[in-house]
N, C-alpha and C. Protein backbone atom coordinates (compact mmCIF):
# COMPACT_ATOMS: atom_id res chain seq x y z
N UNK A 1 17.00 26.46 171.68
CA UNK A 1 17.56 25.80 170.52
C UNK A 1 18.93 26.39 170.22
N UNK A 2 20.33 25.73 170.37
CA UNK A 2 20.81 26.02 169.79
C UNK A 2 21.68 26.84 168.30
N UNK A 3 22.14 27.77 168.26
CA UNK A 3 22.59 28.42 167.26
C UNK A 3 23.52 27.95 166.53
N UNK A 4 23.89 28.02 165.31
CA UNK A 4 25.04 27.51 164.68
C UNK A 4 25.23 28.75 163.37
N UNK A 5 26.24 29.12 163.69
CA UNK A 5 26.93 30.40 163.05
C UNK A 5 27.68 30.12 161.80
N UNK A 6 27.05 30.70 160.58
CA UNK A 6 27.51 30.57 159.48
C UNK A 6 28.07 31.75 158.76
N UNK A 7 29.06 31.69 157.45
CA UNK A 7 29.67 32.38 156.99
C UNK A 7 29.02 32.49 155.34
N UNK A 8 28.99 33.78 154.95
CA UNK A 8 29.15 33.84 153.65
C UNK A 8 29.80 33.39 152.40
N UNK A 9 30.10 32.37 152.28
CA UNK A 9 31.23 31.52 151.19
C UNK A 9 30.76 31.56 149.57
N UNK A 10 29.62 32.09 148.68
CA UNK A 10 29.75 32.12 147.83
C UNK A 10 28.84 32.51 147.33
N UNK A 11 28.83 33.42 146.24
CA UNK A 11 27.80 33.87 145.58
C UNK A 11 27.90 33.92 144.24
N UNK A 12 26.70 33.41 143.32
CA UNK A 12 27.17 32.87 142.20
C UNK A 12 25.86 32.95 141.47
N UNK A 13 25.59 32.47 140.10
CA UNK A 13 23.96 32.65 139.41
C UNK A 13 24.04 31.25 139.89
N UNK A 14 22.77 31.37 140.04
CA UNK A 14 21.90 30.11 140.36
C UNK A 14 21.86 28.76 139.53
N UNK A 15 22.25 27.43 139.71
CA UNK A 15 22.18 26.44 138.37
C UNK A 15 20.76 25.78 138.01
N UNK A 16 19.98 26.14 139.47
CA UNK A 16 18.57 25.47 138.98
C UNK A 16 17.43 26.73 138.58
N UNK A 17 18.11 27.95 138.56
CA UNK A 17 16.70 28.56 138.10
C UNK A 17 17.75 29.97 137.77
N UNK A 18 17.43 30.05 136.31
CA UNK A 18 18.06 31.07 135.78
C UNK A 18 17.69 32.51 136.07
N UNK A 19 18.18 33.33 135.52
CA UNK A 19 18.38 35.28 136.40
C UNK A 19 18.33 35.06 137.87
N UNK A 20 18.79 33.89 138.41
CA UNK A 20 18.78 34.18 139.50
C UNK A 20 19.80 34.25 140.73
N UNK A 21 20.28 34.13 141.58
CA UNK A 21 21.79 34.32 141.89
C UNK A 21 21.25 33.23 143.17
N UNK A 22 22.35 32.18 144.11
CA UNK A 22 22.76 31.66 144.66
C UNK A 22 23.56 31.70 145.70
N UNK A 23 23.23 32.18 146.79
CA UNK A 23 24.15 32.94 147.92
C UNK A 23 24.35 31.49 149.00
N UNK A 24 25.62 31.06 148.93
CA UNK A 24 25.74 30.06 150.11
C UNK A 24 26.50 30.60 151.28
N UNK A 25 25.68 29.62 152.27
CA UNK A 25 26.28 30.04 153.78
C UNK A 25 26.99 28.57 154.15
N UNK A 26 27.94 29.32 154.58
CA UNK A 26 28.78 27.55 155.24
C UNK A 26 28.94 27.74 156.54
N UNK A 27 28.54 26.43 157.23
CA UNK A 27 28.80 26.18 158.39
C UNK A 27 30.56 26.71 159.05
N UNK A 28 30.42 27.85 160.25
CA UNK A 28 31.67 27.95 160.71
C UNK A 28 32.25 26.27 160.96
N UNK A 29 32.30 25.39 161.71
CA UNK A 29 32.85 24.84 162.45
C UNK A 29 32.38 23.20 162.26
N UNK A 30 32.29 23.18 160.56
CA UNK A 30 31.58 22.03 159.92
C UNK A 30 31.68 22.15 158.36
N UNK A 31 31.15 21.20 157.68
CA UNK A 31 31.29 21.31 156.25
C UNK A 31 30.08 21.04 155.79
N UNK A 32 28.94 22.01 156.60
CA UNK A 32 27.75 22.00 155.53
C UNK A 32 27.52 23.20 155.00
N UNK A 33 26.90 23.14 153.93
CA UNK A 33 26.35 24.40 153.12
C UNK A 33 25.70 24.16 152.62
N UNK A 34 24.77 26.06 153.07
CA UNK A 34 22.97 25.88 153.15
C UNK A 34 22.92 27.16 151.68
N UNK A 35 23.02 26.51 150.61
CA UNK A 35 22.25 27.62 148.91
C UNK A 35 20.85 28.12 149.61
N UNK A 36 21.12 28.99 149.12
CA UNK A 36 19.53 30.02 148.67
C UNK A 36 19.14 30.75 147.79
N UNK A 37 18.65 30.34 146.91
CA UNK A 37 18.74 31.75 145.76
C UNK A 37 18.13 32.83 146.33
N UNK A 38 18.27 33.21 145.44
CA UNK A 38 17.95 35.22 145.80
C UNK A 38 17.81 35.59 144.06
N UNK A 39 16.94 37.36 144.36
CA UNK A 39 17.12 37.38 143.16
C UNK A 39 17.80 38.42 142.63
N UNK A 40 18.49 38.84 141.09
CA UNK A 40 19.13 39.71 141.35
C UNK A 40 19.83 40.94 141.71
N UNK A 41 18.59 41.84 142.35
CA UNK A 41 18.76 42.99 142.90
C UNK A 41 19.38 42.73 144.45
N UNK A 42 19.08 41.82 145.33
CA UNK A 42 19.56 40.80 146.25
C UNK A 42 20.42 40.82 146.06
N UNK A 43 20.86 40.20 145.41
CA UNK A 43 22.45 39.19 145.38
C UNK A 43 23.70 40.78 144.98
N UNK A 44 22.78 41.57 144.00
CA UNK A 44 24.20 42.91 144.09
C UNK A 44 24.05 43.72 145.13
N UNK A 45 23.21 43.62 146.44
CA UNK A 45 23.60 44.58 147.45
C UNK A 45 24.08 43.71 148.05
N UNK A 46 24.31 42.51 147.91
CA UNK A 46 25.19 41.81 149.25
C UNK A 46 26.11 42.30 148.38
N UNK A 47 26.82 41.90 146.66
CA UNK A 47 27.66 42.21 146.48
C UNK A 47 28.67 43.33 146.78
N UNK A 48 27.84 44.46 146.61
CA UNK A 48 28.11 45.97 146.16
C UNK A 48 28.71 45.79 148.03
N UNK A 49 28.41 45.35 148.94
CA UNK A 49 28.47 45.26 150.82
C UNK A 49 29.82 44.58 150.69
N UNK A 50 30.23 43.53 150.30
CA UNK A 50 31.36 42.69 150.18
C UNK A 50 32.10 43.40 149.48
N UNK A 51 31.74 44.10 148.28
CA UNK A 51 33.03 44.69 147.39
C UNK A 51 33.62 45.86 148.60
N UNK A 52 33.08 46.85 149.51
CA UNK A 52 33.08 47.80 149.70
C UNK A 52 33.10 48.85 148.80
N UNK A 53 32.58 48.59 147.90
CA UNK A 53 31.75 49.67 146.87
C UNK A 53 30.82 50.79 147.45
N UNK A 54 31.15 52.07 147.65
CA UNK A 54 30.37 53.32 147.88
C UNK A 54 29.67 53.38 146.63
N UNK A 55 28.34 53.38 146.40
CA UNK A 55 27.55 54.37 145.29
C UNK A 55 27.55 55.46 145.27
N UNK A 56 26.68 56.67 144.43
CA UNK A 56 26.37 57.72 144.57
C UNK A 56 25.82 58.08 145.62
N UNK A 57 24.54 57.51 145.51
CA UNK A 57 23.41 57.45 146.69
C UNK A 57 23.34 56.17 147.25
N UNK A 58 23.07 56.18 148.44
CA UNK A 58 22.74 54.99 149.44
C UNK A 58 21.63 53.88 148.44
N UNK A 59 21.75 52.78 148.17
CA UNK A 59 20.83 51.98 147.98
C UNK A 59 20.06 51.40 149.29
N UNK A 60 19.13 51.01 148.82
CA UNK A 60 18.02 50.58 149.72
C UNK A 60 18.62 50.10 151.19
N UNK A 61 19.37 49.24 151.06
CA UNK A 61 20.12 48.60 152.45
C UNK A 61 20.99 49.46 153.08
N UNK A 62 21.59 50.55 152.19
CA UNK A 62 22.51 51.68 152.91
C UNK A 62 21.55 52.44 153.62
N UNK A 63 20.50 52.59 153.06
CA UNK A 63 19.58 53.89 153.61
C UNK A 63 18.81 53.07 155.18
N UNK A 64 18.61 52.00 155.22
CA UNK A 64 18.14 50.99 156.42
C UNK A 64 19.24 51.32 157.24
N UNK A 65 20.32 51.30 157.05
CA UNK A 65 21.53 50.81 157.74
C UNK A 65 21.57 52.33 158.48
N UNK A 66 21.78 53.29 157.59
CA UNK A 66 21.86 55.07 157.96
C UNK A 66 20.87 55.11 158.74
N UNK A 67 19.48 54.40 158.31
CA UNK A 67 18.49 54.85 159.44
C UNK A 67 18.12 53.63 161.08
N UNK A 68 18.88 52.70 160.79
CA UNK A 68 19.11 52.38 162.37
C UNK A 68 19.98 52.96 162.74
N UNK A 69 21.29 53.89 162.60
CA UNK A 69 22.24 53.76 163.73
C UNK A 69 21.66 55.10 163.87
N UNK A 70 20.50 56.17 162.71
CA UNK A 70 20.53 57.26 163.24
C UNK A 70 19.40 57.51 164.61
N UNK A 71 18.58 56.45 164.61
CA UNK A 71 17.71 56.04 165.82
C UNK A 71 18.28 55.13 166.86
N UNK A 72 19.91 55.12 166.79
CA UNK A 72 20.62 54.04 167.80
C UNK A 72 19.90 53.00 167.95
N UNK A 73 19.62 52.10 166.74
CA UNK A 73 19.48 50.56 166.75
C UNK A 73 20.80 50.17 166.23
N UNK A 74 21.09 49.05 166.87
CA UNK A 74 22.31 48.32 166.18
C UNK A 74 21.45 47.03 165.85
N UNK A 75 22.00 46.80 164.67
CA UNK A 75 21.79 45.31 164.60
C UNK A 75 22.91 44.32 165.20
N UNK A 76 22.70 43.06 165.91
CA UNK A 76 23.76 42.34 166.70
C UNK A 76 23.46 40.43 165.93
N UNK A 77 22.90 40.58 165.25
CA UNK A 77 22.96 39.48 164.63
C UNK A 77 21.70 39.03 163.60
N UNK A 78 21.79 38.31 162.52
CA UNK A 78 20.69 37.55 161.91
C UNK A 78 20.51 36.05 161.88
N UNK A 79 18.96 36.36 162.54
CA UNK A 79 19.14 34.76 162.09
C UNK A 79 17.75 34.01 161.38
N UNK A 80 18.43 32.99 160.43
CA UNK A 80 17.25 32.46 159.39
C UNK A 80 16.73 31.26 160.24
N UNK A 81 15.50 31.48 160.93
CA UNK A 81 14.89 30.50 161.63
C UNK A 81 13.49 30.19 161.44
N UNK A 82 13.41 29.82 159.88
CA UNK A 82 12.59 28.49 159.49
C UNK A 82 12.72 28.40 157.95
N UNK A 83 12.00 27.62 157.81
CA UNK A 83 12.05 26.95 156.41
C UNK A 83 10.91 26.65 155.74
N UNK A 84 9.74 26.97 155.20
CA UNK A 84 8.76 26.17 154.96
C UNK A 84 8.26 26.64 153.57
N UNK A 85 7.81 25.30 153.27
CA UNK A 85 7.79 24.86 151.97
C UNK A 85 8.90 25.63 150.80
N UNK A 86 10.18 25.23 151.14
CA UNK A 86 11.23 25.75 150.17
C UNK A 86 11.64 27.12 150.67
N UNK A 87 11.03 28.28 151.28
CA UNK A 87 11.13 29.89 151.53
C UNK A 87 11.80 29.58 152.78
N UNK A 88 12.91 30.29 153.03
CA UNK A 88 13.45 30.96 154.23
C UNK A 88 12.63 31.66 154.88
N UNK A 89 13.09 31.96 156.07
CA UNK A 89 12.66 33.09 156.92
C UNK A 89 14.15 33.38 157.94
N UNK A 90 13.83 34.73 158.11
CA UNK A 90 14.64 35.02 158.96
C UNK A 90 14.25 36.26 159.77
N UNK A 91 15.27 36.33 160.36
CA UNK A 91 15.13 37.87 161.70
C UNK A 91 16.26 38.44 161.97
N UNK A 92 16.43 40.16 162.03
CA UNK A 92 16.79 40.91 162.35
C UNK A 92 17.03 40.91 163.67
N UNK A 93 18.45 40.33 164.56
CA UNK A 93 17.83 41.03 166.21
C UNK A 93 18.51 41.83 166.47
N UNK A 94 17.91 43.15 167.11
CA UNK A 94 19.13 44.56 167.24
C UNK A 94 18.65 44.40 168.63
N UNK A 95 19.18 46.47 169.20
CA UNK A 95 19.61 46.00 170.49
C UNK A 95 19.06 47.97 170.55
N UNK A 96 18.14 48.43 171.30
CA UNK A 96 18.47 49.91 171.37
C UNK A 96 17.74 49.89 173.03
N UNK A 97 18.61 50.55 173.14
CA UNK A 97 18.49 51.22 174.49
C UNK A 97 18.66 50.09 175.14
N UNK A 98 19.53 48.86 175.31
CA UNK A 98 19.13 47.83 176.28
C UNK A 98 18.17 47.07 175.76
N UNK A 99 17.09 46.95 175.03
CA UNK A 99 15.73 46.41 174.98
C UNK A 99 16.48 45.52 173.44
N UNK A 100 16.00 44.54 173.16
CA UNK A 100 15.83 43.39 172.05
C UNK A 100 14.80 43.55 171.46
N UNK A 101 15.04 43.66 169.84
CA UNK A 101 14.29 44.23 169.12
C UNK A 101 14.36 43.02 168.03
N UNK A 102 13.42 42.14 167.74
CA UNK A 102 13.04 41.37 166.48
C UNK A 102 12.58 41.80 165.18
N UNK A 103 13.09 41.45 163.65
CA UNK A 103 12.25 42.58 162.88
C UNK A 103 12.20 41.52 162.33
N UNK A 104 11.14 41.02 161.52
CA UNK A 104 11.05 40.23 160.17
C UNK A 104 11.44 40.72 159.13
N UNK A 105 12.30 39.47 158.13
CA UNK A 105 12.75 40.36 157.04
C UNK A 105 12.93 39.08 156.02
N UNK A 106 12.89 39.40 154.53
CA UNK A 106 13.56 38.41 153.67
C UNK A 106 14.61 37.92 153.90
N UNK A 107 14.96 36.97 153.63
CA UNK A 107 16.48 36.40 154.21
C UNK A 107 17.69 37.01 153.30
N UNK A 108 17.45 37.52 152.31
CA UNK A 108 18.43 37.93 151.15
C UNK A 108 18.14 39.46 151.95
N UNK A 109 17.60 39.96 152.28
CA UNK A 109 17.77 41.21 152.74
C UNK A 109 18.19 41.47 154.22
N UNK A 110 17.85 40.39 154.75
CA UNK A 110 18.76 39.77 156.13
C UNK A 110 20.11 40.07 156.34
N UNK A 111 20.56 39.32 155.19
CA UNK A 111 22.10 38.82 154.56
C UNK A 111 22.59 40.38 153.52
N UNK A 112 21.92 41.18 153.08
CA UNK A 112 22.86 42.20 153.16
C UNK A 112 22.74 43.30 154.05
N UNK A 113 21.83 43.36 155.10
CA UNK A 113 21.93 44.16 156.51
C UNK A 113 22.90 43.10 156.94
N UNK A 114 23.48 41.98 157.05
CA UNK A 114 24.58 41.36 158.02
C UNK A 114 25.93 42.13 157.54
N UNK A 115 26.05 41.65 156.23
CA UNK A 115 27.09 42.22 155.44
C UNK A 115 27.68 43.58 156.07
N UNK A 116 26.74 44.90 155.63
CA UNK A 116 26.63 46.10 155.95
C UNK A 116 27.00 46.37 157.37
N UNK A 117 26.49 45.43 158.54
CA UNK A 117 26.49 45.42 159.98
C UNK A 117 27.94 44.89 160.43
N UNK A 118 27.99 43.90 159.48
CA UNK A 118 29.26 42.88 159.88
C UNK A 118 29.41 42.39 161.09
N UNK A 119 28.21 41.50 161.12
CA UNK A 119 27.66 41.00 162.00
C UNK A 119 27.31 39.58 162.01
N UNK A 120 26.77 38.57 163.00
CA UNK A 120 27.19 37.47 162.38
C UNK A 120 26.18 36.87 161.91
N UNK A 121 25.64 36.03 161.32
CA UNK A 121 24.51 35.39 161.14
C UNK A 121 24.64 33.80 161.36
N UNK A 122 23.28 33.22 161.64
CA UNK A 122 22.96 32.17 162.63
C UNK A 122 21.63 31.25 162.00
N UNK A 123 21.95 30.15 162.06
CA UNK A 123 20.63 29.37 161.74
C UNK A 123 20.98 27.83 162.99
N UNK A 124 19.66 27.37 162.60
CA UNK A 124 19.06 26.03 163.29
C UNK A 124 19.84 24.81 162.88
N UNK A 125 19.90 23.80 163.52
CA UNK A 125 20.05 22.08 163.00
C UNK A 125 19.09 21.76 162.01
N UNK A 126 17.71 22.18 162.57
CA UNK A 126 16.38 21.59 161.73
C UNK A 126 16.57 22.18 160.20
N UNK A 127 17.38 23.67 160.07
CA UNK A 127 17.48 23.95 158.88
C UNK A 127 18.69 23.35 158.40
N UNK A 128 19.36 23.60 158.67
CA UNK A 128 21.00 23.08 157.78
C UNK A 128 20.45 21.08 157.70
N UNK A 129 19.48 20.37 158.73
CA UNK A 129 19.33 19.35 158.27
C UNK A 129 18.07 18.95 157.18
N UNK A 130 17.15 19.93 157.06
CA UNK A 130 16.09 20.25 155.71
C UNK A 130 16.97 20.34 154.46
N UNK A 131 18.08 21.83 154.40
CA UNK A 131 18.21 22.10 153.06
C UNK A 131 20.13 22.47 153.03
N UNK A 132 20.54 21.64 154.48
CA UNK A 132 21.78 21.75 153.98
C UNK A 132 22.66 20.83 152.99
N UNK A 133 23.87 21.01 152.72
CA UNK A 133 24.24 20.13 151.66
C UNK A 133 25.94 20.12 152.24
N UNK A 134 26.43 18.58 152.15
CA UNK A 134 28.13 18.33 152.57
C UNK A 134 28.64 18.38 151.54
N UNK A 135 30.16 19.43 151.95
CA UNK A 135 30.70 19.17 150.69
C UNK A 135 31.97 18.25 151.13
N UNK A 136 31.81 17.34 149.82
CA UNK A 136 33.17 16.32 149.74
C UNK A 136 34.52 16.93 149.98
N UNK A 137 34.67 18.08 149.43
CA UNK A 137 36.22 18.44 149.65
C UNK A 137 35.92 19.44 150.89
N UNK A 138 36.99 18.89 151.69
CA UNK A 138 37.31 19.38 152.98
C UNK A 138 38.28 20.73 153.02
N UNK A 139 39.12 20.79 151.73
CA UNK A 139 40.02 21.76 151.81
C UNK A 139 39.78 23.35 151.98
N UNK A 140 38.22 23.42 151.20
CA UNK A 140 37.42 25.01 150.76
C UNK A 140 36.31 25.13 151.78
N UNK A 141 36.44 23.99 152.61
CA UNK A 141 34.85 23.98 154.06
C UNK A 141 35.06 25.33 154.63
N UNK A 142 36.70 26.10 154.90
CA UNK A 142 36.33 27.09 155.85
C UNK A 142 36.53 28.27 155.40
N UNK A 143 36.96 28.71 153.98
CA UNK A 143 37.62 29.54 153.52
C UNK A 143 35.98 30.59 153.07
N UNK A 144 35.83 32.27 153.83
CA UNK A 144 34.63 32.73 153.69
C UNK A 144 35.13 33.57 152.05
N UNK A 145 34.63 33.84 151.05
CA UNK A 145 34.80 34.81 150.28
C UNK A 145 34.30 36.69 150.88
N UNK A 146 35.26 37.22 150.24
CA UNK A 146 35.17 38.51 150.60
C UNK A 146 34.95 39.30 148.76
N UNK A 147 34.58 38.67 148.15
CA UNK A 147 34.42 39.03 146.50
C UNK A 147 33.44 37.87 146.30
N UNK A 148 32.47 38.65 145.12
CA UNK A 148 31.64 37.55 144.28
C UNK A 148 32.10 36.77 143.60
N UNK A 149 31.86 35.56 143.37
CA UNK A 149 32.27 34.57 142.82
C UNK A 149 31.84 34.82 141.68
N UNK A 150 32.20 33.90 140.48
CA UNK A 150 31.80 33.67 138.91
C UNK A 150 32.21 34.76 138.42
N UNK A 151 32.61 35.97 138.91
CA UNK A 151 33.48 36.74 138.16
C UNK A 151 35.10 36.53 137.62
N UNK A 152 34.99 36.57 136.57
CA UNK A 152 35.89 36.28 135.70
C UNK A 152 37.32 36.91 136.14
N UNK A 153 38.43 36.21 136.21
CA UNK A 153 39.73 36.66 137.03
C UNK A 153 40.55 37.65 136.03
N UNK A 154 39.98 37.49 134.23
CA UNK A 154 40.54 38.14 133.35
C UNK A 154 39.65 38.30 132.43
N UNK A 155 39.17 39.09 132.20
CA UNK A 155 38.35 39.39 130.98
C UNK A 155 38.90 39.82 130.04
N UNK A 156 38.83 39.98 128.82
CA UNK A 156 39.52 39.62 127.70
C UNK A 156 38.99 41.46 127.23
N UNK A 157 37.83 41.75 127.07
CA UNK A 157 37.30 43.07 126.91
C UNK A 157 38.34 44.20 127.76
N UNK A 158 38.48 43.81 129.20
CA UNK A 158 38.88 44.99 130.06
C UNK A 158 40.73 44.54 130.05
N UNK A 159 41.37 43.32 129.76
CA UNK A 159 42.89 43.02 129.67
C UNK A 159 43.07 44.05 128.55
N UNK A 160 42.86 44.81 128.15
CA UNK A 160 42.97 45.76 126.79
C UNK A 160 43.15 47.54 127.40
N UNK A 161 42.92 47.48 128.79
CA UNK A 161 42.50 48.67 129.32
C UNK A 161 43.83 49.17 130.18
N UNK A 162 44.57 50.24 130.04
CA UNK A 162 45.26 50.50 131.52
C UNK A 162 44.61 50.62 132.75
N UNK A 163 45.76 50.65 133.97
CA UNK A 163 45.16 50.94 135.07
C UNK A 163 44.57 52.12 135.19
N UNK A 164 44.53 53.26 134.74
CA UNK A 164 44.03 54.69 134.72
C UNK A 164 42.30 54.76 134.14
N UNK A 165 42.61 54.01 132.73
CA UNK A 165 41.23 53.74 132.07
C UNK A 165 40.32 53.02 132.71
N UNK A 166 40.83 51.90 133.85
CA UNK A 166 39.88 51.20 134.06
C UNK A 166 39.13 52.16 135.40
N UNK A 167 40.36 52.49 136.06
CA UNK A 167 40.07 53.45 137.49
C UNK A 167 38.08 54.48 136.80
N UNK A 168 38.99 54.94 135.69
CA UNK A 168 37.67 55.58 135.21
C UNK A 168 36.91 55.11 134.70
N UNK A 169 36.29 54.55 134.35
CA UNK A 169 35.55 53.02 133.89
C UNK A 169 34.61 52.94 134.94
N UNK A 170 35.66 52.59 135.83
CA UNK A 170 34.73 52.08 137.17
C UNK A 170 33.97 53.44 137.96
N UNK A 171 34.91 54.54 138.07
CA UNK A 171 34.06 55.43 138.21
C UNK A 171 32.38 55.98 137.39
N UNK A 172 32.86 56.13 136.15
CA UNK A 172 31.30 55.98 135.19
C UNK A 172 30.52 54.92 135.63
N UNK A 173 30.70 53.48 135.77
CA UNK A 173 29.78 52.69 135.96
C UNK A 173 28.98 52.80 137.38
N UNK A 174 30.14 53.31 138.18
CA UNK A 174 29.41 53.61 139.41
C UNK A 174 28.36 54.71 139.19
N UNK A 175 28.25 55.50 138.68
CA UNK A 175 27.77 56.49 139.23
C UNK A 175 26.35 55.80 137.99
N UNK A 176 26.65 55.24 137.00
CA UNK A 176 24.74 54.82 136.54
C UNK A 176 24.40 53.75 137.19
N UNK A 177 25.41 52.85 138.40
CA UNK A 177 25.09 52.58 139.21
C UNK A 177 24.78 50.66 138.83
N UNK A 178 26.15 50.31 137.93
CA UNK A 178 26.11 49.42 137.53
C UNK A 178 26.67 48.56 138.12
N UNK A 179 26.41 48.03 139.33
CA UNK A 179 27.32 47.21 140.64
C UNK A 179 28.05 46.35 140.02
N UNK A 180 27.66 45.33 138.67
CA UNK A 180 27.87 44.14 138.26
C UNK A 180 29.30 44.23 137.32
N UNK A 181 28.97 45.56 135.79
CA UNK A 181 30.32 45.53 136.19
C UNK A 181 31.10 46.28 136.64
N UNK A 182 30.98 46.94 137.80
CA UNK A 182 31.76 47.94 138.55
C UNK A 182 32.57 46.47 139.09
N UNK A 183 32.32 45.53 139.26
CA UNK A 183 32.90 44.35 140.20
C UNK A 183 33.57 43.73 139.20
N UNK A 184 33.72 43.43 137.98
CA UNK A 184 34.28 42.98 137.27
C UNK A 184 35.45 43.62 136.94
N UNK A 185 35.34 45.12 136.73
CA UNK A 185 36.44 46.27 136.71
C UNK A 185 36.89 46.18 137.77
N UNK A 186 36.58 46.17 138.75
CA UNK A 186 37.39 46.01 140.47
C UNK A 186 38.36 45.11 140.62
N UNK A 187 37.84 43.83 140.38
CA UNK A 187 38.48 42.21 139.87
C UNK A 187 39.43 42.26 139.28
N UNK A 188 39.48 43.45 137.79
CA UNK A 188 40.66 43.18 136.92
C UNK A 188 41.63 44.61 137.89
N UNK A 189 41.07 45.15 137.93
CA UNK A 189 42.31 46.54 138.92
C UNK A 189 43.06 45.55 139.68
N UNK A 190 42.44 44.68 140.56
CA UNK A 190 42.63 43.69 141.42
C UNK A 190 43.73 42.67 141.46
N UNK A 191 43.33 42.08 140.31
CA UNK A 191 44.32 40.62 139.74
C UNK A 191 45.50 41.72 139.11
N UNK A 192 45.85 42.78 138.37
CA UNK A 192 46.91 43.63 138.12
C UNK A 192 47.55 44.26 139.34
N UNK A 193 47.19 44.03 140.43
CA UNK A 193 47.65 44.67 141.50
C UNK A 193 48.21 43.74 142.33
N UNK A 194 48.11 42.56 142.30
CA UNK A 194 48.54 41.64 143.05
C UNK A 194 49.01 40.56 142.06
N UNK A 195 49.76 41.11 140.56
CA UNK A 195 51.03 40.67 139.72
C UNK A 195 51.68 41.29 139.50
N UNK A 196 51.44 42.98 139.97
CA UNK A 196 52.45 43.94 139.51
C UNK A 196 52.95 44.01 140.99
């Protein structure tokens, strides 16, 4: 069966089911996109993976990640191959010693071992034609995000802050280990850095 290689394009709260977050994958070399919610401990380690945000301590997916390469597994790709009744599935395939290694895994936890791996991830026709979705505008089909979406480009709370205050800001939040708004503080360092 053919593979078809998708990109990370957006992550966002969910519109059909609240606390919950919305991670879309878009077709490389097409304009479909396959939503999945996730929930939100999910959706901030892909984040916290995309921001390149270091924590204190390794979260759950850092500590996976530390403990394949320290047993020389690589992971070499994910892929979500099935669908049933509404639930994903997916797989881990690494590579040690030569030998191909399959792991079962949640697909939201799939997708932040890809992140972390930077690696590519892969699904079916049968899925992108179950639960994919076209989007009308052609202009945003290929563009992958490297930041969470729905974060606010100016917040009105942190536009009040220098660059020094926020630097430390973000340090405190990191360390009680507040990914969500460590990314919002990142965002505004961010948008001041690319007008100054």
């Amino acid at each position: 069966m053919k593979k078809i290689e998708l990109d990370i394009v957006a992550l966002s709260h969910s519109v059909t089911q609240s606390h919950n977050y919305a991670v879309v994958l878009g077709e490389q070399d097409g304009s479909r996109r396959l939503p999945i919610v996730i929930g939100g401990f999910e959706a901030q380690a892909i984040a916290v993976a995309m921001e390149r945000m270091t924590p204190n301590r390794p979260l759950t997916h850092d500590l996976f990640k530390n403990a394949l390469e320290t047993f020389q597994v690589e992971l070499k790709e994910v892929v979500i191959n099935d669908l049933v009744d509404g639930v994903f599935y997916a797989r881990l395939i690494c590579l040690r010693n030569g030998d191909k290694i399959e792991i079962d895994s949640r697909t939201s936890d799939a997708l932040a071992m890809a992140v972390r791996f930077n690696c590519p991830i892969f699904t079916y026709e049968f899925i992108l034609d179950a639960a994919g979705v076209v989007l009308e505008d052609q202009e945003s089909t290929k563009t992958p995000v490297r930041k969470k979406e729905g974060a606010s480009k100016k917040s009105s709370a942190l536009g009040s802050f220098s660059i020094d205050e926020l630097e430390k800001m973000l340090q405190e939040v990191l360390e009680k280990e507040d990914y969500e708004q460590a990314a919002k503080i990142r965002d505004e360092i961010k948008r001041r850095g690319e007008e100054g």
